[in-house]
PDB file of N, CA and C in Angstrom:
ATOM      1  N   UNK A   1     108.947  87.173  92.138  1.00  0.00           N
ATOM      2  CA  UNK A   1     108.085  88.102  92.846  1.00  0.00           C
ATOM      3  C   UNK A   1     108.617  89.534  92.750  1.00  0.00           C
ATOM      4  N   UNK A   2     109.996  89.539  93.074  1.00  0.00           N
ATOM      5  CA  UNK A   2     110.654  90.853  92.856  1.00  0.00           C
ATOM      6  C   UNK A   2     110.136  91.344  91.486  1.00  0.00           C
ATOM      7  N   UNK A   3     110.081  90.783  90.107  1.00  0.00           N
ATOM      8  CA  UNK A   3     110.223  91.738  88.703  1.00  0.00           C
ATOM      9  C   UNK A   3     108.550  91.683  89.410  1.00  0.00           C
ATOM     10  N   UNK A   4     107.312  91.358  89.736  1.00  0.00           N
ATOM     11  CA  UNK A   4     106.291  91.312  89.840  1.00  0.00           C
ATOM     12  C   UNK A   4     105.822  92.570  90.434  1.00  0.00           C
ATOM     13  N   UNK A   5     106.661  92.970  91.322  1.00  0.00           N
ATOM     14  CA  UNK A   5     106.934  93.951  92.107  1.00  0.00           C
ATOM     15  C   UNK A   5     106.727  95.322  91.144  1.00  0.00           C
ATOM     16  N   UNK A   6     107.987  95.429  90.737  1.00  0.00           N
ATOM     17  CA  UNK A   6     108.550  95.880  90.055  1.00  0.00           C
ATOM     18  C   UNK A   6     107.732  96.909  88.630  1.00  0.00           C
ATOM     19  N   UNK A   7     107.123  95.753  88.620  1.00  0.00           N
ATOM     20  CA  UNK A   7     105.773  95.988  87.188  1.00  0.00           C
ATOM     21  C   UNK A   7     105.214  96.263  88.358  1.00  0.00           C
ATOM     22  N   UNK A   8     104.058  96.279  88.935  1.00  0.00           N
ATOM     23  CA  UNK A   8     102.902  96.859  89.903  1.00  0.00           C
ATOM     24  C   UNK A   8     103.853  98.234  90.021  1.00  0.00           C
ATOM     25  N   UNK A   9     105.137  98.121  90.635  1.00  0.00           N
ATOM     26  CA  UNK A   9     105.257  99.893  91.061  1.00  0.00           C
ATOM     27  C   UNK A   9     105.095 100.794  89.942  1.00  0.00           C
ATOM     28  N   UNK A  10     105.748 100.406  88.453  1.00  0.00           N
ATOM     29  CA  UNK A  10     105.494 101.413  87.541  1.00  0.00           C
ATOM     30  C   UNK A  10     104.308 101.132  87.463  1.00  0.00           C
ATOM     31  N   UNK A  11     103.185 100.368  87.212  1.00  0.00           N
ATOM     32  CA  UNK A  11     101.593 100.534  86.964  1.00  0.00           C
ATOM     33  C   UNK A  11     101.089 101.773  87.645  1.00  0.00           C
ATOM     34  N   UNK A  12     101.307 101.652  89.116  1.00  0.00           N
ATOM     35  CA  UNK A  12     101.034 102.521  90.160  1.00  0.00           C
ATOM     36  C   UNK A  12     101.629 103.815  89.360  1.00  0.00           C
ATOM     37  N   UNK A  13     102.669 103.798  89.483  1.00  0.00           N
ATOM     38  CA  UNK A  13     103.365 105.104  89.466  1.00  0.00           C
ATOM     39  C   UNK A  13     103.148 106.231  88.703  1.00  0.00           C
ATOM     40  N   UNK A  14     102.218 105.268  87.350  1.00  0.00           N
ATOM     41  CA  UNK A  14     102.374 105.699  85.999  1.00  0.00           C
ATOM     42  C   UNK A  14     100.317 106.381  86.512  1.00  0.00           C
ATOM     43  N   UNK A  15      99.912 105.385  86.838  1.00  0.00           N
ATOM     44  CA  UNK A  15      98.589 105.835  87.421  1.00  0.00           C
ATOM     45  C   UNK A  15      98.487 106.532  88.415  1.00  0.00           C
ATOM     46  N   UNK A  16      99.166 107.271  89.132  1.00  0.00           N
ATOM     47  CA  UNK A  16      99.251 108.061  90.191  1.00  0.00           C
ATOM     48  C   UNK A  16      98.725 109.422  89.620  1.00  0.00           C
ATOM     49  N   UNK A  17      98.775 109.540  88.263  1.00  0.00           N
ATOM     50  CA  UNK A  17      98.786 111.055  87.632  1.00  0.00           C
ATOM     51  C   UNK A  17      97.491 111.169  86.975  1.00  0.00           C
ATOM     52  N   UNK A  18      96.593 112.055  87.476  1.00  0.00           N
ATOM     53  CA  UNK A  18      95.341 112.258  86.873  1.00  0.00           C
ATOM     54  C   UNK A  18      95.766 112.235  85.601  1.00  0.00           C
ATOM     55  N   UNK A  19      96.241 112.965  84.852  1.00  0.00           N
ATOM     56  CA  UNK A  19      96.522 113.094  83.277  1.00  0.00           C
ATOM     57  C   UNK A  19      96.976 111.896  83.031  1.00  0.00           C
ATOM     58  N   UNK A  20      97.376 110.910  83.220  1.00  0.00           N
ATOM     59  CA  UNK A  20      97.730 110.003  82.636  1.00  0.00           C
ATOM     60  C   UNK A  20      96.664 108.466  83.138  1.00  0.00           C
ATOM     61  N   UNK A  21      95.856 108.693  84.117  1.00  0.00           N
ATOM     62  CA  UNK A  21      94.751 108.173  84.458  1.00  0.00           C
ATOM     63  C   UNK A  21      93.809 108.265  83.003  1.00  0.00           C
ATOM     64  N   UNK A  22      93.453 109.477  82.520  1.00  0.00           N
ATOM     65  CA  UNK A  22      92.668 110.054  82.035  1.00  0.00           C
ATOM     66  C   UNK A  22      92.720 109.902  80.357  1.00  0.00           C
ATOM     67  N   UNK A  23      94.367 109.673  80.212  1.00  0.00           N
ATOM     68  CA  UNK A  23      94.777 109.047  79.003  1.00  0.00           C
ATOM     69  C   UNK A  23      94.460 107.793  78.871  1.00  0.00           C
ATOM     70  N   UNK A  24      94.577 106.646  80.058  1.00  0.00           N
ATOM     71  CA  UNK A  24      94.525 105.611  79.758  1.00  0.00           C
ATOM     72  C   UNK A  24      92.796 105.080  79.432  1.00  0.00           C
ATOM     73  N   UNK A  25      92.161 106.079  80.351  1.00  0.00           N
ATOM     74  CA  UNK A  25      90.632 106.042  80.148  1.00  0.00           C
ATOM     75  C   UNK A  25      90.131 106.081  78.705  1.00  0.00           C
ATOM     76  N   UNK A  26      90.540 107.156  78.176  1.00  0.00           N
ATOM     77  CA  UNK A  26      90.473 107.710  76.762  1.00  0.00           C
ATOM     78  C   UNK A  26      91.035 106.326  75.828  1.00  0.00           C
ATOM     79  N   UNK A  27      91.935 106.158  76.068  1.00  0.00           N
ATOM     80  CA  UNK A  27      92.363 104.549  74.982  1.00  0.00           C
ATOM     81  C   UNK A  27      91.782 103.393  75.389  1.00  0.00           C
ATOM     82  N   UNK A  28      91.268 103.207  76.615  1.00  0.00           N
ATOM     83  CA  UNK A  28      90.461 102.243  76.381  1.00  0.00           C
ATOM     84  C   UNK A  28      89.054 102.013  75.588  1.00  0.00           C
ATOM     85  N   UNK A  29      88.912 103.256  75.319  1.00  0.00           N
ATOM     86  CA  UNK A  29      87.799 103.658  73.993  1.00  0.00           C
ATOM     87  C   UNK A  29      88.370 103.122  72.501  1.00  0.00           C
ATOM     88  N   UNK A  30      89.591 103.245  72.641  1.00  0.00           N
ATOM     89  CA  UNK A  30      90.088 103.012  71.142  1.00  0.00           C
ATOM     90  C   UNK A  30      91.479 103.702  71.044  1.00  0.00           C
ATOM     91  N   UNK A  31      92.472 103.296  70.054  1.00  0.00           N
ATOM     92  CA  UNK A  31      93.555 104.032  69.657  1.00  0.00           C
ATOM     93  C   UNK A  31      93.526 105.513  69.273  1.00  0.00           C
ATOM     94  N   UNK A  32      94.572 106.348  69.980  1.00  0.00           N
ATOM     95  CA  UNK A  32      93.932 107.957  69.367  1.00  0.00           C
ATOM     96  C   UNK A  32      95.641 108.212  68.679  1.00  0.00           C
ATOM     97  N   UNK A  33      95.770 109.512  67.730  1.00  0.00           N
ATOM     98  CA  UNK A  33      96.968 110.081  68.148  1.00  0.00           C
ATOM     99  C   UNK A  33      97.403 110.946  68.996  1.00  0.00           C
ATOM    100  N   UNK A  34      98.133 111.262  69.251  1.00  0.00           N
ATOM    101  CA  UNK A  34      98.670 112.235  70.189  1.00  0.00           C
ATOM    102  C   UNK A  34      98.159 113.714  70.404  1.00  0.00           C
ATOM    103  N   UNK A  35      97.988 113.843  69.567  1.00  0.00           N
ATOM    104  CA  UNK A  35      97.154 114.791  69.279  1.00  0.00           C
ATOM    105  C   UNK A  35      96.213 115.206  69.758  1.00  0.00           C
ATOM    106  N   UNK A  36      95.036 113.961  69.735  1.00  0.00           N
ATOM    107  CA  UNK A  36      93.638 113.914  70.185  1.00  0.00           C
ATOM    108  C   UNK A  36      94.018 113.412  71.506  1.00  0.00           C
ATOM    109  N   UNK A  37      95.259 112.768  72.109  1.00  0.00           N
ATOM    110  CA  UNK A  37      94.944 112.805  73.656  1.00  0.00           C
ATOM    111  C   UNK A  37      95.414 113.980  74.564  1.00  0.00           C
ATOM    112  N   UNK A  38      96.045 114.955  74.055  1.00  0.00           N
ATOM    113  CA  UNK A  38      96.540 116.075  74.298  1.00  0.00           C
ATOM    114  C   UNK A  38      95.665 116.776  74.373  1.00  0.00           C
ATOM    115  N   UNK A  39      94.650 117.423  73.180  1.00  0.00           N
ATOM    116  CA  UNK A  39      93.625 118.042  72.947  1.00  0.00           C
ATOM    117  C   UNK A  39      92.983 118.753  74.624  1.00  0.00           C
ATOM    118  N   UNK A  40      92.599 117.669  75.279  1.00  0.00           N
ATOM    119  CA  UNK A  40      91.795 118.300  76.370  1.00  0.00           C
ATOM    120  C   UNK A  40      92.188 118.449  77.456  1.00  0.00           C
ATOM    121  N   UNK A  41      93.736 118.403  77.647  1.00  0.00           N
ATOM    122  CA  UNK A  41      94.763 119.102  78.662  1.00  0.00           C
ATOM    123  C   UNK A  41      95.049 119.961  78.776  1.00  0.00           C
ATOM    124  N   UNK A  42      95.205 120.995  77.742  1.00  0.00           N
ATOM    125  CA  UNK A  42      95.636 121.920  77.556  1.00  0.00           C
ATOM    126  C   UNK A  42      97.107 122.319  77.830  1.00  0.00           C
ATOM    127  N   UNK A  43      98.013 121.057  77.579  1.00  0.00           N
ATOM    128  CA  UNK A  43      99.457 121.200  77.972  1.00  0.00           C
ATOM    129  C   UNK A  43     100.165 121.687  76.851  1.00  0.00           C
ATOM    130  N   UNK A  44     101.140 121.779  76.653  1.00  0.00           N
ATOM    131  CA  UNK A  44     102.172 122.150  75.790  1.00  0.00           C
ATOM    132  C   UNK A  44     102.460 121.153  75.654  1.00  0.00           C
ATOM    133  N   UNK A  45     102.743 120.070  73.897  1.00  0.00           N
ATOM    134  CA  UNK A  45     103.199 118.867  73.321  1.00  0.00           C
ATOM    135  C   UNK A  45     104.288 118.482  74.551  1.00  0.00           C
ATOM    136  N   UNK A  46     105.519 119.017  74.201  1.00  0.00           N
ATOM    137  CA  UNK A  46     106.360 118.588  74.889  1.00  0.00           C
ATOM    138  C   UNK A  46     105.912 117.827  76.543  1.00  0.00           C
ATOM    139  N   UNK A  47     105.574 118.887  77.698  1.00  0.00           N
ATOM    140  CA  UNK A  47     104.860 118.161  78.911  1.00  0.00           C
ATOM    141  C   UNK A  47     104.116 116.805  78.442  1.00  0.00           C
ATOM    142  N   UNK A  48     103.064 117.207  77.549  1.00  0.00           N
ATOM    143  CA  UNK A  48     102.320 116.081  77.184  1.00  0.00           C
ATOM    144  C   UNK A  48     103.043 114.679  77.265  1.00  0.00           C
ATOM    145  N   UNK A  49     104.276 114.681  76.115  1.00  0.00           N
ATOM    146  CA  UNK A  49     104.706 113.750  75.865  1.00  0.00           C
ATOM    147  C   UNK A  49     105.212 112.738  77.453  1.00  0.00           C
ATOM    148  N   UNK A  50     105.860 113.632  77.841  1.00  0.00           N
ATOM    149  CA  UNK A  50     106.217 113.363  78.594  1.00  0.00           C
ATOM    150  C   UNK A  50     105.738 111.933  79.421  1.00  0.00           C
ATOM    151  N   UNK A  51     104.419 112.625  79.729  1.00  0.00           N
ATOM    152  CA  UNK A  51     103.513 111.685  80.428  1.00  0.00           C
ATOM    153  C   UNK A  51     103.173 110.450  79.117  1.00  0.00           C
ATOM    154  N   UNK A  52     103.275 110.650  77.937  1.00  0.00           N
ATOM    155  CA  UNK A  52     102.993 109.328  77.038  1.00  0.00           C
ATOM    156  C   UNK A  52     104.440 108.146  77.341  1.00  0.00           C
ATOM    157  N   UNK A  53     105.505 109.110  77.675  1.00  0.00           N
ATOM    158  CA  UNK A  53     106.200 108.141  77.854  1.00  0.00           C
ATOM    159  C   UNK A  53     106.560 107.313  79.181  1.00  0.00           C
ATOM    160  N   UNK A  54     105.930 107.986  80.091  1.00  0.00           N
ATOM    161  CA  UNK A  54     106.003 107.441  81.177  1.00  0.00           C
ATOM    162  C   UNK A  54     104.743 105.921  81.256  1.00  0.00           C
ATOM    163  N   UNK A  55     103.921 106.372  80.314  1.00  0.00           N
ATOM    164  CA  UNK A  55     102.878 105.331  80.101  1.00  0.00           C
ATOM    165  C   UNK A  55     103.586 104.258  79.067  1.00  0.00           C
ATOM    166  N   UNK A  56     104.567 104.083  78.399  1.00  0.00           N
ATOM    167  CA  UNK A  56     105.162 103.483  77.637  1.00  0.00           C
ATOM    168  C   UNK A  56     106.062 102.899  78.136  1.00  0.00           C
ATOM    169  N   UNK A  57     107.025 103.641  79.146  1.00  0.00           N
ATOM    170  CA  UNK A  57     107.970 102.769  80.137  1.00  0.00           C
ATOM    171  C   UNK A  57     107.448 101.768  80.642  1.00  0.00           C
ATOM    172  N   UNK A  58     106.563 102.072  81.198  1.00  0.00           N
ATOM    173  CA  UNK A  58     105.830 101.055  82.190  1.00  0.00           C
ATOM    174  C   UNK A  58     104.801 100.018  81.359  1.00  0.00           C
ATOM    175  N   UNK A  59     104.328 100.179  79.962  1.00  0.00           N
ATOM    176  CA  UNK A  59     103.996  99.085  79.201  1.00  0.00           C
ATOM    177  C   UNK A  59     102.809  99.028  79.159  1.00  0.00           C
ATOM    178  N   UNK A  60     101.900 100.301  79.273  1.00  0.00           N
ATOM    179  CA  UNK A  60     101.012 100.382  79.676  1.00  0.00           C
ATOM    180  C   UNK A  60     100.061 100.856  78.097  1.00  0.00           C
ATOM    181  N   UNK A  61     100.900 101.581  77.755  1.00  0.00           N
ATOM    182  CA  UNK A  61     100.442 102.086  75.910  1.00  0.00           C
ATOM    183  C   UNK A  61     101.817 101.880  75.010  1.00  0.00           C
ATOM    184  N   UNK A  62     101.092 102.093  73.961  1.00  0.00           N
ATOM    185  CA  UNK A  62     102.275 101.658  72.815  1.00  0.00           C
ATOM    186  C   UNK A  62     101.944 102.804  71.922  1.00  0.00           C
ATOM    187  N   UNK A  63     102.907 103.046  71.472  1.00  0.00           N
ATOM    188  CA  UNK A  63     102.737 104.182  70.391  1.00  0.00           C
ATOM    189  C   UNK A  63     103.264 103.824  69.029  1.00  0.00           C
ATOM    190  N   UNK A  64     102.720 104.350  68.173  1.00  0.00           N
ATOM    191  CA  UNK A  64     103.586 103.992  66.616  1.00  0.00           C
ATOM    192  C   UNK A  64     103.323 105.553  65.984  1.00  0.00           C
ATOM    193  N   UNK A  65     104.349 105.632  64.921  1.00  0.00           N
ATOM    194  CA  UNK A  65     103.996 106.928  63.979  1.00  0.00           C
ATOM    195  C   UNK A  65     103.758 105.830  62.519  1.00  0.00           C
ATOM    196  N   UNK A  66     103.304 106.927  61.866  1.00  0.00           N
ATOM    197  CA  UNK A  66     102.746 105.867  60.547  1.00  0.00           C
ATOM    198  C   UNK A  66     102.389 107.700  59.856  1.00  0.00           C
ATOM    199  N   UNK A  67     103.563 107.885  59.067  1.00  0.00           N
ATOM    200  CA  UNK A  67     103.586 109.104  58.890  1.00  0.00           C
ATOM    201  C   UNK A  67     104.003 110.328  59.396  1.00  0.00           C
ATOM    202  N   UNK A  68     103.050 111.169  59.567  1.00  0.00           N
ATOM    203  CA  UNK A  68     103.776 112.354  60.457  1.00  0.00           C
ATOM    204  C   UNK A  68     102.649 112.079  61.655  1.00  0.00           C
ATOM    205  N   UNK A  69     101.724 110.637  61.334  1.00  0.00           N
ATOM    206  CA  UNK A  69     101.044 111.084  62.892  1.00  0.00           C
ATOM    207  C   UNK A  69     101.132 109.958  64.040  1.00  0.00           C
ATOM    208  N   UNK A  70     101.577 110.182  65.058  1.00  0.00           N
ATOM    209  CA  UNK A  70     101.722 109.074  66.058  1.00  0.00           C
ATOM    210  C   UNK A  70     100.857 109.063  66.813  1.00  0.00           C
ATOM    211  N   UNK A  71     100.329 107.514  67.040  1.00  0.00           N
ATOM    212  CA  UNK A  71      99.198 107.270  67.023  1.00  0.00           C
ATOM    213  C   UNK A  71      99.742 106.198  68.400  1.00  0.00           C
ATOM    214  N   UNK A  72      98.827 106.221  69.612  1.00  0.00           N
ATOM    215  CA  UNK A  72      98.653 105.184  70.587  1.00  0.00           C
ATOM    216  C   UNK A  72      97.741 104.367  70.633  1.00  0.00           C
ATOM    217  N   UNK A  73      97.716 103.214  71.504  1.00  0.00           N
ATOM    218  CA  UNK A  73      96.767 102.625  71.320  1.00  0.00           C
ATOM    219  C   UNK A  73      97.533 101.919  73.472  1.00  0.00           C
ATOM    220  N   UNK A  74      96.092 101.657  73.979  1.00  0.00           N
ATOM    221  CA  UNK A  74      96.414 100.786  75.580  1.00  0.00           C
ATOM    222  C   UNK A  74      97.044  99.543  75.139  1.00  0.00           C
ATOM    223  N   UNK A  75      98.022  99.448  75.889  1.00  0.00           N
ATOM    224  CA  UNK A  75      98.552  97.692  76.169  1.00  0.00           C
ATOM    225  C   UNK A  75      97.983  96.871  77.410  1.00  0.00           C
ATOM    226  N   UNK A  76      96.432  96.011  77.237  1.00  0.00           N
ATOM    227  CA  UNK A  76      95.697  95.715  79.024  1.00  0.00           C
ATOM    228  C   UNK A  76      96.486  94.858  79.346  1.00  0.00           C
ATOM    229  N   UNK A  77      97.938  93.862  79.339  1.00  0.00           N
ATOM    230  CA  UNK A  77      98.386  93.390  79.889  1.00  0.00           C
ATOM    231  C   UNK A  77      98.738  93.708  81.406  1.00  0.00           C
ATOM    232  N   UNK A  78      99.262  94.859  81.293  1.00  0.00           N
ATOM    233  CA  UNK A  78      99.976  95.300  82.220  1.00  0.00           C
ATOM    234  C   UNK A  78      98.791  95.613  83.260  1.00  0.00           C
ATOM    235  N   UNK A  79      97.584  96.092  82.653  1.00  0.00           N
ATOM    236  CA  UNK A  79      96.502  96.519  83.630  1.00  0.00           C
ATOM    237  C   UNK A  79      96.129  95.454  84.496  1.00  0.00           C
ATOM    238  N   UNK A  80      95.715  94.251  83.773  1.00  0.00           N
ATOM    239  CA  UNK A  80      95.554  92.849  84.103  1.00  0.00           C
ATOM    240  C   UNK A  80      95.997  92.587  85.605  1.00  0.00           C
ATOM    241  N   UNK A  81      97.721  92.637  85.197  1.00  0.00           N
ATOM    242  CA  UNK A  81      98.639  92.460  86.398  1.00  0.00           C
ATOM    243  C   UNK A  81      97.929  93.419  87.783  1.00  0.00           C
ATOM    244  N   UNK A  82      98.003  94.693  87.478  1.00  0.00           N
ATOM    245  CA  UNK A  82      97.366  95.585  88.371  1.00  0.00           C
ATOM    246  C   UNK A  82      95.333  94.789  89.154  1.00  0.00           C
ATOM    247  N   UNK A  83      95.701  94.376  87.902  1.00  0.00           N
ATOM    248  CA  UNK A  83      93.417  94.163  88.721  1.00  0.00           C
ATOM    249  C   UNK A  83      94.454  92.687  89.516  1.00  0.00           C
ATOM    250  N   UNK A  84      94.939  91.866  89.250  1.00  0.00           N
ATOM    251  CA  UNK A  84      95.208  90.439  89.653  1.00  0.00           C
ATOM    252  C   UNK A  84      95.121  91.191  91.343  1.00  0.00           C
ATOM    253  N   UNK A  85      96.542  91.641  91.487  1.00  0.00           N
ATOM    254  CA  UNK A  85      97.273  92.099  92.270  1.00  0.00           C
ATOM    255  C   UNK A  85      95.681  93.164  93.512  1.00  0.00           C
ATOM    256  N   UNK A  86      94.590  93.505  93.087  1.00  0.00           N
ATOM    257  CA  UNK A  86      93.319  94.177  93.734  1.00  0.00           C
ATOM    258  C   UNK A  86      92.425  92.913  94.043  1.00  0.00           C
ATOM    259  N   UNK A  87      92.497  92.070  93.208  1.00  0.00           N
ATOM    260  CA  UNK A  87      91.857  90.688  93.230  1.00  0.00           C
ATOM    261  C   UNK A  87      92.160  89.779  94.540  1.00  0.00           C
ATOM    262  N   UNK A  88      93.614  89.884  94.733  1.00  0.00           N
ATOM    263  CA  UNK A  88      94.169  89.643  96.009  1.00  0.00           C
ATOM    264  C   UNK A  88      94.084  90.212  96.745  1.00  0.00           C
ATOM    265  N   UNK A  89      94.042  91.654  97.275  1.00  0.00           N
ATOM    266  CA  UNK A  89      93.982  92.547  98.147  1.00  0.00           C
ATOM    267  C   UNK A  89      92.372  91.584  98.601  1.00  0.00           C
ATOM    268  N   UNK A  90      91.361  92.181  98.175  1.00  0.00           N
ATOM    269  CA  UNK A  90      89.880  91.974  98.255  1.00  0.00           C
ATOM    270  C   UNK A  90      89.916  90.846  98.750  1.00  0.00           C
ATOM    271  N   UNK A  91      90.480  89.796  98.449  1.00  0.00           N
ATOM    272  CA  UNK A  91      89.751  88.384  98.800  1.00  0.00           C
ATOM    273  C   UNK A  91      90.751  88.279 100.303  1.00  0.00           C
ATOM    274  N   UNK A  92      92.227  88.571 100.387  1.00  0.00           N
ATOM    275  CA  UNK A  92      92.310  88.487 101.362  1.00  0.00           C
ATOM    276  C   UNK A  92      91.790  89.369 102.801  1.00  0.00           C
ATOM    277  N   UNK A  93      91.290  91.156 102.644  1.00  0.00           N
ATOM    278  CA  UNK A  93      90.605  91.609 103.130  1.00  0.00           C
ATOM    279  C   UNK A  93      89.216  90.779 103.515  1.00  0.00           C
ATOM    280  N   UNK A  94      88.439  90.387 102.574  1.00  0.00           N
ATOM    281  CA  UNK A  94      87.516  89.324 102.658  1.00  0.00           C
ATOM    282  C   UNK A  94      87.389  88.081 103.785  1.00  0.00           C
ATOM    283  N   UNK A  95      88.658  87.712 103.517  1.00  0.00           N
ATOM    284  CA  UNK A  95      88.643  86.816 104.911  1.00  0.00           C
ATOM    285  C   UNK A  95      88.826  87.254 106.047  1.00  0.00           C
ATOM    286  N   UNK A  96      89.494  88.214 106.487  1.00  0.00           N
ATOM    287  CA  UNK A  96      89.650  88.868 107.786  1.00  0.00           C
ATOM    288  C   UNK A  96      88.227  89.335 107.999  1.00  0.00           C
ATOM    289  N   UNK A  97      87.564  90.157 107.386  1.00  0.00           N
ATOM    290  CA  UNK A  97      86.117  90.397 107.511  1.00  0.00           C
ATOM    291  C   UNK A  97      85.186  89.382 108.212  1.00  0.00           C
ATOM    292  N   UNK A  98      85.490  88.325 107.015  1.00  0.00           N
ATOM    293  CA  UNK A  98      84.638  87.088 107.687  1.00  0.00           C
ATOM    294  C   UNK A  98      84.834  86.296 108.960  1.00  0.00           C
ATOM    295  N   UNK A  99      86.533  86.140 109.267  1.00  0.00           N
ATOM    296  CA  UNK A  99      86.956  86.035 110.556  1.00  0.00           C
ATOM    297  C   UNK A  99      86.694  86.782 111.538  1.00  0.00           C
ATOM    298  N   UNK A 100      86.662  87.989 111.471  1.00  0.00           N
ATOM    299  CA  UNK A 100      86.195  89.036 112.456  1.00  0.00           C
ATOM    300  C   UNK A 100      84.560  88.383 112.760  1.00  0.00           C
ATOM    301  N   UNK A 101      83.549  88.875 111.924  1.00  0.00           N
ATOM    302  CA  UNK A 101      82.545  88.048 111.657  1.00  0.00           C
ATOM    303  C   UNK A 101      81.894  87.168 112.890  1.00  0.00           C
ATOM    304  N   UNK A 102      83.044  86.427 112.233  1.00  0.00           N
ATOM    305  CA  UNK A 102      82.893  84.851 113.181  1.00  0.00           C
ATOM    306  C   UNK A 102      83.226  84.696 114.724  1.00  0.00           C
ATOM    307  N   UNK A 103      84.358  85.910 114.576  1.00  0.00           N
ATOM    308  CA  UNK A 103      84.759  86.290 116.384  1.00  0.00           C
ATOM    309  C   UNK A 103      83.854  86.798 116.651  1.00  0.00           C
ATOM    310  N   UNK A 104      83.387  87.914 116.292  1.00  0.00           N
ATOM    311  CA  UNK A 104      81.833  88.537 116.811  1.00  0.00           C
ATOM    312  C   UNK A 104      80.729  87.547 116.935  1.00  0.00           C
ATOM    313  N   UNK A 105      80.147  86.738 116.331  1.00  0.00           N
ATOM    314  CA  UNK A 105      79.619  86.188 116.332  1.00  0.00           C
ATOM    315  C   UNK A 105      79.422  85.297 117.713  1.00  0.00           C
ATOM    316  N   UNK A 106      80.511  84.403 117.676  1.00  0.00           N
ATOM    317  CA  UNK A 106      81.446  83.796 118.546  1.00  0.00           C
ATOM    318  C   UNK A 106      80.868  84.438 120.091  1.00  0.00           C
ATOM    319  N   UNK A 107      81.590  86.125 120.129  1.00  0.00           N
ATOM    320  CA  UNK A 107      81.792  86.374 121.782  1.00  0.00           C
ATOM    321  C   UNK A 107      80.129  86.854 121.963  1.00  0.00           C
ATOM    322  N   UNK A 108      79.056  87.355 120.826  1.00  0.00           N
ATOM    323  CA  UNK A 108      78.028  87.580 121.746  1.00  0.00           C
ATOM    324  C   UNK A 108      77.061  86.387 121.443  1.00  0.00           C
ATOM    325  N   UNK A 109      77.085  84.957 121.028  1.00  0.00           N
ATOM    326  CA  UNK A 109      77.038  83.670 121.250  1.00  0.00           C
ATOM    327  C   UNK A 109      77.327  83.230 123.060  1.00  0.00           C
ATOM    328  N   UNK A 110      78.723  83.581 123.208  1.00  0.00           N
ATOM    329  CA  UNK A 110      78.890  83.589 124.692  1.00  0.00           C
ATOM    330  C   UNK A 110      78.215  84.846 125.994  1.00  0.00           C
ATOM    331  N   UNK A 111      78.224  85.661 125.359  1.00  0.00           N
ATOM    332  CA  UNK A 111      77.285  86.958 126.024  1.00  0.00           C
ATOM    333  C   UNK A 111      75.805  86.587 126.560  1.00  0.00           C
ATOM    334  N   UNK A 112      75.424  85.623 124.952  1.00  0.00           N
ATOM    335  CA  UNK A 112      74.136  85.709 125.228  1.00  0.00           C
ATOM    336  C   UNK A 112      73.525  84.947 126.435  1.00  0.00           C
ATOM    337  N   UNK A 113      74.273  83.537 126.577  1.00  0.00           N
ATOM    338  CA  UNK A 113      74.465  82.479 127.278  1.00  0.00           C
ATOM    339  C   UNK A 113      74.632  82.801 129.174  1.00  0.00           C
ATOM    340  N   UNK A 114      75.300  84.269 129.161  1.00  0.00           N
ATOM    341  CA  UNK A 114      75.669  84.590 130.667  1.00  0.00           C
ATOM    342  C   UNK A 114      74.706  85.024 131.190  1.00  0.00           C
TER     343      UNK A 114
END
């Protein structure tokens, strides 16, 4: 559970950053290079990178060069983990809902009765 952990915090962490939200959006369209995900930031390469590698720590994109151009592409494993981990949130929110629900239900059932 701990390494489980562990992976969700960099997912989070790495998604916390509009720009790197916005990268991952962009590759789920398809593999770009660096280049073309930079393009509409308007950062300086270097910053840029930055944030590619923080998306790479965490396992989230993969990068290769193949020449002089390095090229990414999304890794959805890691995303996966992240939806599982919302999948649970929801369903257990879900039941408290429905329990509540049922208490309501329940006390003006007895309301109605007095």
């Amino acid at each position: 559970m701990a390494n489980h952990s562990a992976t969700l915090d960099d997912v989070f962490h790495a998604l916390a950053d509009p720009t790197r939200r916005s990268v991952i959006a962009r590759l789920g369209r398809g593999s770009a290079s660096i280049k073309e995900l930079a393009d509409p930031f308007g950062l300086g390469l270097p910053t840029f990178l930055k944030h590619i590698k923080v998306l790479e720590s965490c396992g989230l994109v993969v990068s290769e060069k193949i020449g002089r151009v390095r090229t990414s592409r999304l890794k959805r494993t890691k995303l996966r983990a992240a939806e599982k981990w919302f999948d649970e949130q929801r369903a257990a929110w879900e039941s408290r809902y429905e329990s509540l629900d049922n208490l309501l239900a329940t006390l003006k059932g007895e309301n109605d009765e007095s």
